[in-house]
Protein backbone atom coordinates (compact mmCIF):
# COMPACT_ATOMS: atom_id res chain seq x y z
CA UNK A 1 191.53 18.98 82.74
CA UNK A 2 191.31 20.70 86.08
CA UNK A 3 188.17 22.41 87.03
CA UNK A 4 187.76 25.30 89.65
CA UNK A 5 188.35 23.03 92.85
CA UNK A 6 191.45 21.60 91.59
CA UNK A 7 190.18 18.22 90.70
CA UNK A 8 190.71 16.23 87.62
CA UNK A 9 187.48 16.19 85.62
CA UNK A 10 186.67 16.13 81.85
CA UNK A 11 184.67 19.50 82.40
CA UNK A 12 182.27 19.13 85.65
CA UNK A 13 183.58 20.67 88.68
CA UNK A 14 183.32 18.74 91.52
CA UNK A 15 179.67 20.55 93.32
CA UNK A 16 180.65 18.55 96.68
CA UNK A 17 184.09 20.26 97.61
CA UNK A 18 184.18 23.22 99.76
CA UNK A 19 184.22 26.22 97.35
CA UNK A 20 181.20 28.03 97.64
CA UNK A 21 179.86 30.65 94.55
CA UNK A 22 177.54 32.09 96.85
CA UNK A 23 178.01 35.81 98.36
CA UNK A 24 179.26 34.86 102.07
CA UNK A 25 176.69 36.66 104.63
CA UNK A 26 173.92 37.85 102.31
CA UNK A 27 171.06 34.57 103.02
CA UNK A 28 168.50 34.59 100.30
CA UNK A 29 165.57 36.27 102.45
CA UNK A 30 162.29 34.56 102.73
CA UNK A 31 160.19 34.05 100.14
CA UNK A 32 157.68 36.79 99.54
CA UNK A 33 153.76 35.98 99.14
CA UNK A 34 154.08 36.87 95.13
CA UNK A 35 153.49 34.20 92.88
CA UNK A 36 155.29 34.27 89.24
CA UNK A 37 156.85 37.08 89.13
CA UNK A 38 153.96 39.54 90.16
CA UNK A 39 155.11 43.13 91.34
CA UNK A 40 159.29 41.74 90.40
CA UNK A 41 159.40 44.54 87.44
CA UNK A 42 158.56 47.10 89.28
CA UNK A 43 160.47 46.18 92.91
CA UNK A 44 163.09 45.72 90.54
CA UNK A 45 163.56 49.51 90.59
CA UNK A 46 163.33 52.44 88.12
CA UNK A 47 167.01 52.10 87.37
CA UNK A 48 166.80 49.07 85.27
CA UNK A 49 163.80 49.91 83.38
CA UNK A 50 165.74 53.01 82.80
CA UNK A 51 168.90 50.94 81.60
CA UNK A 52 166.89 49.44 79.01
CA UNK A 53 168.21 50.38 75.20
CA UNK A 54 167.22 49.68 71.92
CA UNK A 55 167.48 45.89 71.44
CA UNK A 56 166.34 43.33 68.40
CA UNK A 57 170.20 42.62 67.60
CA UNK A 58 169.68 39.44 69.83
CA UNK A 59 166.92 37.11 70.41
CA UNK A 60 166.71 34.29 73.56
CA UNK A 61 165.55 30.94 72.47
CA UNK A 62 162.61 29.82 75.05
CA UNK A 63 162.21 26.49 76.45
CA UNK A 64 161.19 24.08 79.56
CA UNK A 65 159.55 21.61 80.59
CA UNK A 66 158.09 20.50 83.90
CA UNK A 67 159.86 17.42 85.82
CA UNK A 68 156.59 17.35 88.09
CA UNK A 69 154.84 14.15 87.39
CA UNK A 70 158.22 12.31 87.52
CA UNK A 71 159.15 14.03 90.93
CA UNK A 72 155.91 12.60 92.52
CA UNK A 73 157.88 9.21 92.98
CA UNK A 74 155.05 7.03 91.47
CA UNK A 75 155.14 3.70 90.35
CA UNK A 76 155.87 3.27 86.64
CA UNK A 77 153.55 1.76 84.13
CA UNK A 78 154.98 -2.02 83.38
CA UNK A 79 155.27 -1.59 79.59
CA UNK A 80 157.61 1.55 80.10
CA UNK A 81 159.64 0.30 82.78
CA UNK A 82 162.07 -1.62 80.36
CA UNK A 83 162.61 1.48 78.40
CA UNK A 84 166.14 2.95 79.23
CA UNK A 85 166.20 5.85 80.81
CA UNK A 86 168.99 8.69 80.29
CA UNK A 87 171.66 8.35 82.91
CA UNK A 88 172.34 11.76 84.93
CA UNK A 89 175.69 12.39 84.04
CA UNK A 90 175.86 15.34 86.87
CA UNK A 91 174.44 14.97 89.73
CA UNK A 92 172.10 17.88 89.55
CA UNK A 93 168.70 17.38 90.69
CA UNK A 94 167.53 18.20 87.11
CA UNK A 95 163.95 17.72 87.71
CA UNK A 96 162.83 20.03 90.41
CA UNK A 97 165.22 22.58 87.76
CA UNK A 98 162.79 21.97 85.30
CA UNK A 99 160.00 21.67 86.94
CA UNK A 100 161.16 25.27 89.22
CA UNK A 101 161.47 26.84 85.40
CA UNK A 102 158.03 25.55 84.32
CA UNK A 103 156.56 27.56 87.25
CA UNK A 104 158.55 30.46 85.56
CA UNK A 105 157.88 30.29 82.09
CA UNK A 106 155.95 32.88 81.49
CA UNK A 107 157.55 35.11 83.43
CA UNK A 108 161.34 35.01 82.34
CA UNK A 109 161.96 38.40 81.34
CA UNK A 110 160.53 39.87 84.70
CA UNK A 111 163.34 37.42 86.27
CA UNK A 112 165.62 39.19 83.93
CA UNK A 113 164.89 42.13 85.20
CA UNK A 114 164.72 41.15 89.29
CA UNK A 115 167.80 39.18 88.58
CA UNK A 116 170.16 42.55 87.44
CA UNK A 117 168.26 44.76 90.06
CA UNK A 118 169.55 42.59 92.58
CA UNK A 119 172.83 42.05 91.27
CA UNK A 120 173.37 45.80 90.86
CA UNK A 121 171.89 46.45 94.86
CA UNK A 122 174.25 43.38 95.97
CA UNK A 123 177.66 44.56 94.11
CA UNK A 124 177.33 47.90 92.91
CA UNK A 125 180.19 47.71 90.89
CA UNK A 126 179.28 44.90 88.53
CA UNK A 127 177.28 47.87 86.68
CA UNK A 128 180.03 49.08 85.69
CA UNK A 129 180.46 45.37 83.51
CA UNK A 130 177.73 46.49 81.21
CA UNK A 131 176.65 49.11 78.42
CA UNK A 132 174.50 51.38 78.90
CA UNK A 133 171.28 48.91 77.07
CA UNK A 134 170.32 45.58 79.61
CA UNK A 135 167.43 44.61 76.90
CA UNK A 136 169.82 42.32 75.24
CA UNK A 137 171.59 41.02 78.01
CA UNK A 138 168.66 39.98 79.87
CA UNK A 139 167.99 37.77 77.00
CA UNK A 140 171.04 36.10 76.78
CA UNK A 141 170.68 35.84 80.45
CA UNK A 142 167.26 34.06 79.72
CA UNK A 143 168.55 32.17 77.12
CA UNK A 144 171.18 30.64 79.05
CA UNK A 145 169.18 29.60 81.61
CA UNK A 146 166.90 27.18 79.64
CA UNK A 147 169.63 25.75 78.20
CA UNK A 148 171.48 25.19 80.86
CA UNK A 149 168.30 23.67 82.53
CA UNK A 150 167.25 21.73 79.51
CA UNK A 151 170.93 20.29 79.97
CA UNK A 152 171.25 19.57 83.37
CA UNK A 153 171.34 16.26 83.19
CA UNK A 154 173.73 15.80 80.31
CA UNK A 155 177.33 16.08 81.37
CA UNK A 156 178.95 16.18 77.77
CA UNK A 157 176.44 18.87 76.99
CA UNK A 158 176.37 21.14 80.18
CA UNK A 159 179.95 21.15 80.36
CA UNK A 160 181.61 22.27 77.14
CA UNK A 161 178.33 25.28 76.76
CA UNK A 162 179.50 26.31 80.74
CA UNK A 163 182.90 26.31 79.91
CA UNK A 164 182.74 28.73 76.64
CA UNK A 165 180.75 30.81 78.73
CA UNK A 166 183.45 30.89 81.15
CA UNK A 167 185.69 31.88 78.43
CA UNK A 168 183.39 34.68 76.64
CA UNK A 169 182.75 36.21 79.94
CA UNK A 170 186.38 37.63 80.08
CA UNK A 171 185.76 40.12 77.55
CA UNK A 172 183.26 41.70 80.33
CA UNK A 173 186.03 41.91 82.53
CA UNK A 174 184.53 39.52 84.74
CA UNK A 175 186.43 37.73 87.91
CA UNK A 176 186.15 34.83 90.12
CA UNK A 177 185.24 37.24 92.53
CA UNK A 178 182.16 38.38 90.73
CA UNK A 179 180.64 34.68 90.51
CA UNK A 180 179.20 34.99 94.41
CA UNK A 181 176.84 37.98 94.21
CA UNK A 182 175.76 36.45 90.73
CA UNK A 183 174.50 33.78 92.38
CA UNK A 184 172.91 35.06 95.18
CA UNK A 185 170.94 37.28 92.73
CA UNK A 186 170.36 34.39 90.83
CA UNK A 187 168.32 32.39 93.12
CA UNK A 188 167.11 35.58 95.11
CA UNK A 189 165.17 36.43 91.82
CA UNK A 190 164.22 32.95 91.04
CA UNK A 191 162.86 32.55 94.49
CA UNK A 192 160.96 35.82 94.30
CA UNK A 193 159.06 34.86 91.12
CA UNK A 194 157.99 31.43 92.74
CA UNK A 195 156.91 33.34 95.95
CA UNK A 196 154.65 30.33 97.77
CA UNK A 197 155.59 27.85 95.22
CA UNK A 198 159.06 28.09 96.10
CA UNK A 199 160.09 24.59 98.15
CA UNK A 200 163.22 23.59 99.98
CA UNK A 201 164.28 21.26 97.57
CA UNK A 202 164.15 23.92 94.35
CA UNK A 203 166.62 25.72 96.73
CA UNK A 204 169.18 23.33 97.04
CA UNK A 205 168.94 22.12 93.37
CA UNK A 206 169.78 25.98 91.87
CA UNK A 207 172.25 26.13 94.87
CA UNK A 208 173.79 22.92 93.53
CA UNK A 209 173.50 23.88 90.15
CA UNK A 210 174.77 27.53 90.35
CA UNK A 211 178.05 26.01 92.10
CA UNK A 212 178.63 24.03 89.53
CA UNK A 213 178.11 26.86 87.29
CA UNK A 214 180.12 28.82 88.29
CA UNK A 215 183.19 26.37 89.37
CA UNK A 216 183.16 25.28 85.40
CA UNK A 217 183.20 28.56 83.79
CA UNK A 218 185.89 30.15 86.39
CA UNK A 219 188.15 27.09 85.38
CA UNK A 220 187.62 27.40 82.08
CA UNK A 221 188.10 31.44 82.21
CA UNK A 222 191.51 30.61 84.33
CA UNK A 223 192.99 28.28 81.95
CA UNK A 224 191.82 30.37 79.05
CA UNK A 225 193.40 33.17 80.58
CA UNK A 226 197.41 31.39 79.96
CA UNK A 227 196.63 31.32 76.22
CA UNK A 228 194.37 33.89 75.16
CA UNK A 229 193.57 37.60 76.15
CA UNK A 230 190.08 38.71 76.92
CA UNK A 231 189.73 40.25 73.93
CA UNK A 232 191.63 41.57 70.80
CA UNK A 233 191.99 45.13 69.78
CA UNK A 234 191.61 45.33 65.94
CA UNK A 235 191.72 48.97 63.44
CA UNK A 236 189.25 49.25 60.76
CA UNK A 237 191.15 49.43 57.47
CA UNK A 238 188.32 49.56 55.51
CA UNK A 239 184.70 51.08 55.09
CA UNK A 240 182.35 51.03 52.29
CA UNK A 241 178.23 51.38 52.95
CA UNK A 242 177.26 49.03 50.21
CA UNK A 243 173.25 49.65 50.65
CA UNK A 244 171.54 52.21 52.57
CA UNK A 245 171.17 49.81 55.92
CA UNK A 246 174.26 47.83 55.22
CA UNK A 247 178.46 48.24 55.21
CA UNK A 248 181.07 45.76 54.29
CA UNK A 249 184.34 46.33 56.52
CA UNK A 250 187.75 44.79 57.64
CA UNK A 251 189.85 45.19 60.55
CA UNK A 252 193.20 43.85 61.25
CA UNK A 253 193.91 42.29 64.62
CA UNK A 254 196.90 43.82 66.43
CA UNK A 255 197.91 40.32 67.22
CA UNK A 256 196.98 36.96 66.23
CA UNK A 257 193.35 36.03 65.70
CA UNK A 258 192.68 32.35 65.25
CA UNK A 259 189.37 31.38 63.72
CA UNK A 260 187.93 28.92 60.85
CA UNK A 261 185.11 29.93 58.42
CA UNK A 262 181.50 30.17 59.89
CA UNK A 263 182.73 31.18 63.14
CA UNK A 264 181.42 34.28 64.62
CA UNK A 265 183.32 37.27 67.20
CA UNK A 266 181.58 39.58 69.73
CA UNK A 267 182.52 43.12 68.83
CA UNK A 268 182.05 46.17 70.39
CA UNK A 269 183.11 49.62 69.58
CA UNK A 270 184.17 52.72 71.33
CA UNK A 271 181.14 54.81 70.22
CA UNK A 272 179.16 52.11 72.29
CA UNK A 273 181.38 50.85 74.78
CA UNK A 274 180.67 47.81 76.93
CA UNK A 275 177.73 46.74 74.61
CA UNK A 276 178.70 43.34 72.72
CA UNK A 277 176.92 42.06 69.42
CA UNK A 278 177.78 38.67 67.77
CA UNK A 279 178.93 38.90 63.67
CA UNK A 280 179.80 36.33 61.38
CA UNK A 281 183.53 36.57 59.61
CA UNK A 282 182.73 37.11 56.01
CA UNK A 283 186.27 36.30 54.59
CA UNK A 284 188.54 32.92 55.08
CA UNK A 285 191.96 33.35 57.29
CA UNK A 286 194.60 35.36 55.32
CA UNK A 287 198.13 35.68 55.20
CA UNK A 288 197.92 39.27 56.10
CA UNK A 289 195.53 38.86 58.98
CA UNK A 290 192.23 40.57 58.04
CA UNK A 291 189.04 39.96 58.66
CA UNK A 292 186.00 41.12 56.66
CA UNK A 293 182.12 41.77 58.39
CA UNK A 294 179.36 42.58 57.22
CA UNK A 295 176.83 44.65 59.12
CA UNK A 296 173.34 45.65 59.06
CA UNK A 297 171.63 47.94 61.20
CA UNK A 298 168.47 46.16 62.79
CA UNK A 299 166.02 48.45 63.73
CA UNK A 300 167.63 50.86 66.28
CA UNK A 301 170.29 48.74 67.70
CA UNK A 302 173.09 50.53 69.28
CA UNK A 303 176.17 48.31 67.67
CA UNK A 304 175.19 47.51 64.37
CA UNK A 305 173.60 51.42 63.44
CA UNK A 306 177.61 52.71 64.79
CA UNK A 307 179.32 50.34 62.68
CA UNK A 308 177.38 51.13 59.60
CA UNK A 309 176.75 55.22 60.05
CA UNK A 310 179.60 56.21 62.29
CA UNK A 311 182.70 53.92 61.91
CA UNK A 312 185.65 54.82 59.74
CA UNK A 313 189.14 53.80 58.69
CA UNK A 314 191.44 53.91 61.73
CA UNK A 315 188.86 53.59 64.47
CA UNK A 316 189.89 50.54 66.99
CA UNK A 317 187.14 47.68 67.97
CA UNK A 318 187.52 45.43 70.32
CA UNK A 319 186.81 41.17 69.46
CA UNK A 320 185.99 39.09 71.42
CA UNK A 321 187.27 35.27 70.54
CA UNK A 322 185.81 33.47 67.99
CA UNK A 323 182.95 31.71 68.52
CA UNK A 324 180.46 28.65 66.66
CA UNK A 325 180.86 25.99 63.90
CA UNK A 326 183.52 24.86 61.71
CA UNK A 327 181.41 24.79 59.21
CA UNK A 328 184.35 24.13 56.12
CA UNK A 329 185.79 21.75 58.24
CA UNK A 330 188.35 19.07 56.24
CA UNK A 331 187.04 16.06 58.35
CA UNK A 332 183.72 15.87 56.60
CA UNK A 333 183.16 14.22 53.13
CA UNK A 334 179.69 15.16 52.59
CA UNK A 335 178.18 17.31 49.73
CA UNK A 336 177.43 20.82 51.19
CA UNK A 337 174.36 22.80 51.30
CA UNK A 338 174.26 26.36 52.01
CA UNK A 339 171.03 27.75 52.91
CA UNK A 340 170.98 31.35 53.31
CA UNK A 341 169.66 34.78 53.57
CA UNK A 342 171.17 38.62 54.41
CA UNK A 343 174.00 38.75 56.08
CA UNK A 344 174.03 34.97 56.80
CA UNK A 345 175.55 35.20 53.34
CA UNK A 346 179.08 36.45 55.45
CA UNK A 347 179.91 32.58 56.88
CA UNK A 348 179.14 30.75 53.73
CA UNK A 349 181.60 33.36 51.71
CA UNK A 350 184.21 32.36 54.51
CA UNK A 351 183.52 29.03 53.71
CA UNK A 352 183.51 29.00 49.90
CA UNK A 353 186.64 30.75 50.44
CA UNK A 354 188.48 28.23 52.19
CA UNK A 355 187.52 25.50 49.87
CA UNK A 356 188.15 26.81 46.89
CA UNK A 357 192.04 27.62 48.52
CA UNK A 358 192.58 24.13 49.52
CA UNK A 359 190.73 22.56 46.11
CA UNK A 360 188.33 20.86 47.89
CA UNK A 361 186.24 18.22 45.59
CA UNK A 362 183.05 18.76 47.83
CA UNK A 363 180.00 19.62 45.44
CA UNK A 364 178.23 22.91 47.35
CA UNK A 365 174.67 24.20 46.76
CA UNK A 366 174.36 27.87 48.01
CA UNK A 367 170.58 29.24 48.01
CA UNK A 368 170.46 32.98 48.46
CA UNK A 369 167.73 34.89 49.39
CA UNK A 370 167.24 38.89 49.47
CA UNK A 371 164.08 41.24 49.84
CA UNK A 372 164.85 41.54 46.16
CA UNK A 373 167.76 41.58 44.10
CA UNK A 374 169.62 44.75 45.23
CA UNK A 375 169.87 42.95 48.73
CA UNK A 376 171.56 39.92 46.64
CA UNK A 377 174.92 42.09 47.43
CA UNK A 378 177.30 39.09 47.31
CA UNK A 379 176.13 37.35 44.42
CA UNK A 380 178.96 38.91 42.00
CA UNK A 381 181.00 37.81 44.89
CA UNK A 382 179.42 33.98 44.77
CA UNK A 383 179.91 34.38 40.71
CA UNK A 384 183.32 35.21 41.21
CA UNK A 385 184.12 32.08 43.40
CA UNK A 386 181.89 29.91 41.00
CA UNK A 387 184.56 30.56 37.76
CA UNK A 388 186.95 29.19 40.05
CA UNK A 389 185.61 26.63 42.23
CA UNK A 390 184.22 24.75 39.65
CA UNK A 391 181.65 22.20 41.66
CA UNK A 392 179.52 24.91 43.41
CA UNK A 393 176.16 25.93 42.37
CA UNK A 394 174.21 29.30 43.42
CA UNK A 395 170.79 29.56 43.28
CA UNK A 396 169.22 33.38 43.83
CA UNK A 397 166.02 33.55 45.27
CA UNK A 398 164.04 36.79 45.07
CA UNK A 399 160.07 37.01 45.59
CA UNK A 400 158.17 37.66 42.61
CA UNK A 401 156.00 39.73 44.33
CA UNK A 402 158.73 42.37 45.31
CA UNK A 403 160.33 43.34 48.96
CA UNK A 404 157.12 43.43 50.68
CA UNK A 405 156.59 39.69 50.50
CA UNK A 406 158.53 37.89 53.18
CA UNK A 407 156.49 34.57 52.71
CA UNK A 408 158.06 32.33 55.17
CA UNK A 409 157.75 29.15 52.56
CA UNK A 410 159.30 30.39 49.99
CA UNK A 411 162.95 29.49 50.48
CA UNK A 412 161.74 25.80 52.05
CA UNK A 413 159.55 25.25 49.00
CA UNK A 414 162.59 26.17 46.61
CA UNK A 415 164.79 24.38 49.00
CA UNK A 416 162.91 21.05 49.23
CA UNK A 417 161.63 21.01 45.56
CA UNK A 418 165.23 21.17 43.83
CA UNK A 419 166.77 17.72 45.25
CA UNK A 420 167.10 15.44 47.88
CA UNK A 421 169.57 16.71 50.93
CA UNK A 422 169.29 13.60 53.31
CA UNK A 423 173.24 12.79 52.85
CA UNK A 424 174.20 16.29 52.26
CA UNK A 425 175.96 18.52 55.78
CA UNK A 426 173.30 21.57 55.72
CA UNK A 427 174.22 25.01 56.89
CA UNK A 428 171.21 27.42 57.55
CA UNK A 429 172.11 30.93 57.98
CA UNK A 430 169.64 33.67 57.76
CA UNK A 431 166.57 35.35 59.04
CA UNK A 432 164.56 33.88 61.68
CA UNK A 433 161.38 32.99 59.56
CA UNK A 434 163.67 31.54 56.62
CA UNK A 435 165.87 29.71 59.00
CA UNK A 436 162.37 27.77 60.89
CA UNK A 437 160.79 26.71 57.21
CA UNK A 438 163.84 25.71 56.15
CA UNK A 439 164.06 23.48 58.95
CA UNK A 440 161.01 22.22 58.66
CA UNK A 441 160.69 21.59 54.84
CA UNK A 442 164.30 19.78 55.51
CA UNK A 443 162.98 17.54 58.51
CA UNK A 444 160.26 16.46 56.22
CA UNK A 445 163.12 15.32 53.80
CA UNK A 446 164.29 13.37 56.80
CA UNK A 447 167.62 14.72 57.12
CA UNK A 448 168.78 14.17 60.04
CA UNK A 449 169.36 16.71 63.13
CA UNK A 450 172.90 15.65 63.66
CA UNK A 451 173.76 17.07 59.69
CA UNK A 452 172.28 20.37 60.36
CA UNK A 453 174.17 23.49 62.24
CA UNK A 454 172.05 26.46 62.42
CA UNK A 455 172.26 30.55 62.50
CA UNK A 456 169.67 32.22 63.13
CA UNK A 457 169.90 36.18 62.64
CA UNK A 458 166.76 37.36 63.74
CA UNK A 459 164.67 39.76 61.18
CA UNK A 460 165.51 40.93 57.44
């Protein structure tokens, strides 16, 4: 593979060559005298806090940890220094990232913030990349970044999440040319929340880091760009509103659309232009090409309420490429357990779909949960599949104290008390508080982290 610089690499750029990310003649200033993050939301300027829309269709995972003690350079304790300790794979000075995030922590989302003020003052015309909400994308913003710090010392890690960033950042329209006054903002904000704790050496380590950033996901966009286009258009062939909050609907690419069950695609649609949310294909791949969703509105978000309320048979959306876990794949012989809840019902009928087509002799336990049975929409569906596809097994769970109980324990308690899962591959798909008991109840089974693949879809 050939990364941004031109070398041969199997996904790192090389961070010593003489492409730079960085915006040529704008120096990140001094550091000011504010310490995390005081006073960044509101230098950051009305016009972001004005940008802000309706968000809950997207939540950032939060992490970090501080590299501080191990930075100090002290002698190690005799009885630990003959346990191995994780190569850095590259290069990064992974530490002082951690330990530069840990100072942070509590302060990510006024980052956020600092971070898109800065990028908007720098290069104006990168506004005109987004929607008219930022809540959302400052999260994913957020998210990214403690993942990619958490990773920075894992090559095969860092480098395959960097380079499908690369790739999903062409549906914004972004450009190599875009990547230098991201990371100027980048530090400038990062450097501004630190304020006197802000050292030389956390400057070079996001300066490394942000030029290896950005050399993987430009070389990954580039090659992408030979194969793929940035997006696909798609008409909406069908429409029904199945429950109040909730529609079922299919679109049909307007050219090929490659995916495999329990994958997800970005869509956006012209009523909210420029504003991306993530939803899971509901249906298998077909001869004729459709593609089947199913959407929720969540709260007031700004996709999700205009797919449900406002789209209609021959509107056009726009997908971005597909996305997540194979979760039918062929190459696995295990038993399968479906664990699910809503809409996280969508991937696993893409899945059952695809095995019952190709006859697979995989045993599958599906447990789906609703706020009570009217929210059990797909179970005629799952009944359906079940005459046919013979070895699967649905198990409905509904409180029996009604839609107002969303006890947290009650799908891991059903979950953990019907049979043992350790050397079964485990999908979780649902909302956030079913997804984390689920987890836990199936960690206390001891199955084992490798056998899991998680999606979590934030509230009922």
């Amino acid at each position: 593979m050939v990364d941004a610089t031109g070398a041969d690499a199997p996904g790192l750029a090389n961070t010593h060559a003489s492409v730079s990310w960085f915006e040529p003649g704008l120096p990140v200033p001094p550091a000011s005298s504010r310490n995390n993050g005081e006073g960044a939301v509101a230098e950051a300027g009305s016009e972001s806090d004005t940008l802000s829309g309706p968000d809950g269709e997207d939540a950032p995972s939060a992490d970090g940890e501080s590299g501080a003690e191990a930075a100090a350079g002290t002698e190690a304790e005799p009885e630990r220094a003959l346990e191995p300790h994780p190569a850095n794979t590259t290069g990064l000075d992974g530490e002082a990232l951690r330990e530069s995030m840990a100072l942070v922590e509590d302060h990510l989302e006024a980052v956020g913030v600092d971070f898109y003020a800065q990028l908007f003052a720098i290069a104006p015309e990168a506004r005109d990349l987004f929607g008219a909400g930022m809540a959302v994308q400052r999260s994913r913003l957020v998210g990214a970044l403690v993942r990619i710090v958490g990773n920075a010392d894992d090559r095969e890690v860092l480098a395959p999440y960097l380079e499908g960033l690369g790739r999903d950042h062409r549906k914004f329209g972004v450009i190599d040319q875009h990547y230098a006054p991201v990371g100027t903002a980048l530090v400038l904000a990062i450097r501004r929340a630190l304020g006197d704790a802000w050292t030389p050496r956390f400057e070079k380590a996001w300066v490394d880091a942000y030029d290896m950033i950005a050399s993987i996901m430009a070389g990954a966009a580039r090659r992408d760009a030979v194969i793929s286009p940035p997006w696909w258009d798609a008409e909406v062939v069908y429409h029904r509103r199945i429950l109040d909050d909730l529609a079922i609907m299919q679109v049909r690419p307007h050219t090929d659309y490659p995916y495999r069950p329990g994958q997800y695609a970005y869509l956006t649609t012209p009523r909210r232009p420029k504003i991306w949310r993530a939803y899971s294909m509901a249906s298998a791949p077909r001869d004729d090409g459709l593609l089947e969703f199913h959407v929720r509105t969540v709260g007031a978000g700004w996709v999700s309420s205009a797919l449900v309320w406002r789209t209609e048979p021959g509107d056009v959306l726009h997908l971005g490429a597909p996305q997540g876990n194979d979760v039918a794949t062929p190459r696995s012989e295990h038993d399968l357990l479906c664990i699910t809840g809503g809409t996280g019902i969508a991937p696993v009928l893409a899945t059952l779909q695809e095995l019952e087509q190709r006859q697979d002799g995989r045993r599958v336990h599906v447990f789906y949960a609703g706020r009570d049975r009217d929210h059990l929409y797909a179970l005629p569906h799952l009944e359906s599949i079940g005459v046919r596809y013979r070895r699967l097994t649905v198990v409905p769970v509904v409180s029996p104290d009604g839609p107002t109980d969303r006890s947290p324990d009650l799908m891991g308690n059903i979950v953990s008390a019907y049979g043992d899962w350790r050397k079964h591959r485990v999908y979780v798909a649902g909302p956030t508080t079913m997804v984390a008991t689920s987890l836990e109840r199936l960690r206390d089974q001891g199955v084992p982290d490798e056998q899991i693949v998680v999606d979590d879809y934030g509230l009922w």
